[in-house]
C-alpha atoms as a PDB file:
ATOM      1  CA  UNK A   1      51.137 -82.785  73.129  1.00  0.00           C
ATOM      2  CA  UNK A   2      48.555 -82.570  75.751  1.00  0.00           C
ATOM      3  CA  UNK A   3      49.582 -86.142  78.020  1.00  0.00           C
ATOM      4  CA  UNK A   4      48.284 -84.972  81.200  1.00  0.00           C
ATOM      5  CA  UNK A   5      44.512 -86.150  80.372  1.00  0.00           C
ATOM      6  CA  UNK A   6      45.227 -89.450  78.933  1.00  0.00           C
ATOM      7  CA  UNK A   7      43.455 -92.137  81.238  1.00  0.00           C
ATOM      8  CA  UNK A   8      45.803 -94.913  82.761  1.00  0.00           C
ATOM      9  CA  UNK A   9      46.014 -98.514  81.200  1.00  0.00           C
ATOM     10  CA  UNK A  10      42.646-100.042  81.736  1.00  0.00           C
ATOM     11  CA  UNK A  11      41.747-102.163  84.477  1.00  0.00           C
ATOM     12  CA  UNK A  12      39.198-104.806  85.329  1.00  0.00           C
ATOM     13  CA  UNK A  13      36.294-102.789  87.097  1.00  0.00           C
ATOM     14  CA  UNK A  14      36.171-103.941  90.748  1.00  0.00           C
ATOM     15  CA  UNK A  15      33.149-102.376  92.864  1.00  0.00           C
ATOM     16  CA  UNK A  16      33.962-100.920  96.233  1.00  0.00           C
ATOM     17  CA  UNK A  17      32.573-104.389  98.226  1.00  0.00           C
ATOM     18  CA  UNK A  18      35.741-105.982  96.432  1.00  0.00           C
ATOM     19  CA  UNK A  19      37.908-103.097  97.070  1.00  0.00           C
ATOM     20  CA  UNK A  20      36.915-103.471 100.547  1.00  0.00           C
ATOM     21  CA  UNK A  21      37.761-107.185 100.887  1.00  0.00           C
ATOM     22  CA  UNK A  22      41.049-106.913  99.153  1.00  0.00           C
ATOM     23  CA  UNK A  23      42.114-104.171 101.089  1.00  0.00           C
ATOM     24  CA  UNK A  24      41.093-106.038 103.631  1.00  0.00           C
ATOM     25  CA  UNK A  25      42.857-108.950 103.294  1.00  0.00           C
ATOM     26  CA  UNK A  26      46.278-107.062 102.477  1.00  0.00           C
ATOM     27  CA  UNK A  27      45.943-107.829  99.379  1.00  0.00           C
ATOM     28  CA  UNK A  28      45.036-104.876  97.487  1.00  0.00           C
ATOM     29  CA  UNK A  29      46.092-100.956  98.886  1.00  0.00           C
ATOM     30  CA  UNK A  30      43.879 -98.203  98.911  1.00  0.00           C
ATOM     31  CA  UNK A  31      45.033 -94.283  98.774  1.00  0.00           C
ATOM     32  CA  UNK A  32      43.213 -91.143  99.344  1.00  0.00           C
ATOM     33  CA  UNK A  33      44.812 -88.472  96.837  1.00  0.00           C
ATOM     34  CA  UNK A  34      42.924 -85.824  98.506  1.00  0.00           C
ATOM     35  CA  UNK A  35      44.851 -83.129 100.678  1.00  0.00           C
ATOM     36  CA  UNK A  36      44.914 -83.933 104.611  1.00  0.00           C
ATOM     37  CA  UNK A  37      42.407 -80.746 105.127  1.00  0.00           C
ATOM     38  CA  UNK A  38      39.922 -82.599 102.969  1.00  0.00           C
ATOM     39  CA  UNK A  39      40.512 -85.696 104.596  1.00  0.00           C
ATOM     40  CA  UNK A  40      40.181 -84.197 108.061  1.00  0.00           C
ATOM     41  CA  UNK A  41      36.946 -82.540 106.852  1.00  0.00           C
ATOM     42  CA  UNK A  42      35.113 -85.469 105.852  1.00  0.00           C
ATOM     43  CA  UNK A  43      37.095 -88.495 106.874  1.00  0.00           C
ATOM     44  CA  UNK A  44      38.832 -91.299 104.661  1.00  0.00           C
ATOM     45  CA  UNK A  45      37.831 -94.606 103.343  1.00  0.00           C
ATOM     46  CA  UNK A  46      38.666 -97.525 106.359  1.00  0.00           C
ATOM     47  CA  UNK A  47      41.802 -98.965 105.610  1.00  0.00           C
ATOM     48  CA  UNK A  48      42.694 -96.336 103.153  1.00  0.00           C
ATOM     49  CA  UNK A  49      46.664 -94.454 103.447  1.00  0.00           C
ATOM     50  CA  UNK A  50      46.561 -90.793 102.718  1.00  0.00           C
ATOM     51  CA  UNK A  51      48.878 -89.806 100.463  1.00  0.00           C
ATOM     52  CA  UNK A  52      48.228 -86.508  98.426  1.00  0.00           C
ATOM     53  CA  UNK A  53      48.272 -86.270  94.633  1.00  0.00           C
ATOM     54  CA  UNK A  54      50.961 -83.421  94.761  1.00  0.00           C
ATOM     55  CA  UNK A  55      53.365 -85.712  96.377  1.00  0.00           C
ATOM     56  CA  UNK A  56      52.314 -88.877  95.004  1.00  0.00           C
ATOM     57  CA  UNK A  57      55.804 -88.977  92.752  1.00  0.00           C
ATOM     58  CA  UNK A  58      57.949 -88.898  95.600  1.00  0.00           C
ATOM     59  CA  UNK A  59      56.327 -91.125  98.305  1.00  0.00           C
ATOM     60  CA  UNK A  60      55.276 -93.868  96.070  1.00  0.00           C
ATOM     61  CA  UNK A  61      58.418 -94.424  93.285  1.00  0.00           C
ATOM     62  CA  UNK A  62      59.099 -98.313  93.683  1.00  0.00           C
ATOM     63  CA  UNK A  63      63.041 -97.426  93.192  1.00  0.00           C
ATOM     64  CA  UNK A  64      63.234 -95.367  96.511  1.00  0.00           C
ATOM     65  CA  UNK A  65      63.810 -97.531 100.222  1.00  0.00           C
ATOM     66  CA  UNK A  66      60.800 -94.730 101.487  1.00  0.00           C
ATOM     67  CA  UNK A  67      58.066 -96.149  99.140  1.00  0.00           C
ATOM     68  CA  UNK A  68      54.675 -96.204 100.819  1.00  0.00           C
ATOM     69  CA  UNK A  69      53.194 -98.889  98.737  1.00  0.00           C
ATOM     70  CA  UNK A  70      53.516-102.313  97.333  1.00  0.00           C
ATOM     71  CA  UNK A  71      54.422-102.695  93.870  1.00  0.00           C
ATOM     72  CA  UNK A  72      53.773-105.744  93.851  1.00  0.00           C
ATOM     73  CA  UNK A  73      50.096-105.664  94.495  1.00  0.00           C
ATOM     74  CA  UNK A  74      46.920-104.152  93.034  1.00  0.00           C
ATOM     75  CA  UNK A  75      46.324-100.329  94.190  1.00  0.00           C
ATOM     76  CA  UNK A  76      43.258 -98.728  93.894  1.00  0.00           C
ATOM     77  CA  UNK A  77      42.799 -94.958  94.195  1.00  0.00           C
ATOM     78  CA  UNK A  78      40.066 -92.418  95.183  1.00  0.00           C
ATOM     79  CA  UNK A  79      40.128 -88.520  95.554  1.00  0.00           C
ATOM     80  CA  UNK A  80      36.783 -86.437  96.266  1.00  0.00           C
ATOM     81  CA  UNK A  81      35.487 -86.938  92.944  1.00  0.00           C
ATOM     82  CA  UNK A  82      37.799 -89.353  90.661  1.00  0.00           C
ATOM     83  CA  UNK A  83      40.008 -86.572  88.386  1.00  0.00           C
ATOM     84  CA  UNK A  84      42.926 -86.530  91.401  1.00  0.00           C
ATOM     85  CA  UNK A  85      43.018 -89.585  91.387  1.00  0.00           C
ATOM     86  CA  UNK A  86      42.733 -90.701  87.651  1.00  0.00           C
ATOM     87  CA  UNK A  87      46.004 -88.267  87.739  1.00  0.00           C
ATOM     88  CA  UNK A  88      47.434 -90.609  90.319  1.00  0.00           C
ATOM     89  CA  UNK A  89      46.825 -93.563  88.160  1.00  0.00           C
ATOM     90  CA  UNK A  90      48.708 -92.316  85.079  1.00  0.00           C
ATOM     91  CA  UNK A  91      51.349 -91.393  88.087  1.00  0.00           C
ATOM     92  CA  UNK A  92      51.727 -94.677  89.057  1.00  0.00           C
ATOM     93  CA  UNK A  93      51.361 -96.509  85.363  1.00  0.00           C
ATOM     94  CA  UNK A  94      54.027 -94.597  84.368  1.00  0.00           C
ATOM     95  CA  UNK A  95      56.214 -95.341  87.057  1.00  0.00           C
ATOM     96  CA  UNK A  96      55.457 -99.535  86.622  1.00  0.00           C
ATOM     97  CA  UNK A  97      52.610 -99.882  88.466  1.00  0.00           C
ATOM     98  CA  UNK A  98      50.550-102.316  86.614  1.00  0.00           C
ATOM     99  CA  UNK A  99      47.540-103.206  88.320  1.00  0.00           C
ATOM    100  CA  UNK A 100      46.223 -99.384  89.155  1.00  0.00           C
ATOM    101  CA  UNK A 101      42.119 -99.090  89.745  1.00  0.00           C
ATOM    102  CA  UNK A 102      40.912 -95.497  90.048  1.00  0.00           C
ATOM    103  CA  UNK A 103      37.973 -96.023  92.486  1.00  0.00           C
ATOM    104  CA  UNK A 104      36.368 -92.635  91.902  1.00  0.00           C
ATOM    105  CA  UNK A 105      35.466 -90.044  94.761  1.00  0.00           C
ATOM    106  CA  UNK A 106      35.015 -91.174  98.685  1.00  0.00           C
ATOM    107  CA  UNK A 107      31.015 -90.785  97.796  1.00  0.00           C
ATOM    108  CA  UNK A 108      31.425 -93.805  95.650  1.00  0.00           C
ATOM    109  CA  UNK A 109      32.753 -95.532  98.353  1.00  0.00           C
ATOM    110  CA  UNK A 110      30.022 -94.127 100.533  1.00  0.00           C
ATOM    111  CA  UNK A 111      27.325 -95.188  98.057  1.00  0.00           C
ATOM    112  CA  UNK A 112      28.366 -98.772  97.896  1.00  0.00           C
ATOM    113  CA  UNK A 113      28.069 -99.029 101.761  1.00  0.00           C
ATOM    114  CA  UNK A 114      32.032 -98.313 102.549  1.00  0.00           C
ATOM    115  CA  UNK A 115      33.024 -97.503 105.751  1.00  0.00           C
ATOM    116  CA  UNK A 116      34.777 -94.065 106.552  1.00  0.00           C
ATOM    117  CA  UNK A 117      36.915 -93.826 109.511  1.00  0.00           C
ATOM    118  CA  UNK A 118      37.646 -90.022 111.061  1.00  0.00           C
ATOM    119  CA  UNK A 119      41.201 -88.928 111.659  1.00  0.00           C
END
């Protein structure tokens, strides 16, 4: 009855160094869930698209032209402390996504020595 809790398929655990490098590299995209206030507050991981958990649905469906992300690649996700985005994962599992990593909060990223750029 209660859907809205279960976690998204699980995924190989990647640390934030390799999140880093496949972001990189373009091969992996990373997305802050957190609402642009937040992210104007205390800044985003680099390389990292902003794209809030209450319009994840609608920017991000693989079926529409205005997708913001690759389907076709691994996505890993952060929010301020990793429930927004584990939502955002079980958003984009059930929408096909197959290779979905929820990164935690940006004070993961911070912890493991990832950069955070101001916007």
């Amino acid at each position: 009855m209660f859907n809205f809790m279960r976690s998204a398929p699980p995924q190989p655990s990647l640390t934030p160094d390799e999140i880093s490098r496949l972001v990189a590299s373009g091969e992996m995209s990373l997305v802050d869930v957190r609402e642009m206030a937040e992210v104007r507050a205390s800044g985003k991981a680099k390389g990292a698209q902003v794209i809030p958990l209450s319009i994840l649905g609608l920017k991000c469906d693989p079926k529409s032209a205005d997708c913001l992300i690759s389907h076709n690649k691994p996505v890993a996700l952060y929010c301020a402390s990793g429930g927004r985005s584990s939502m955002a994962a079980q958003t984009l599992a059930r929408m096909g996504y197959d290779q979905v990593h929820n990164l935690g909060g940006l004070g993961d990223w911070v912890a493991a020595g990832g950069q955070v750029e101001r916007i």
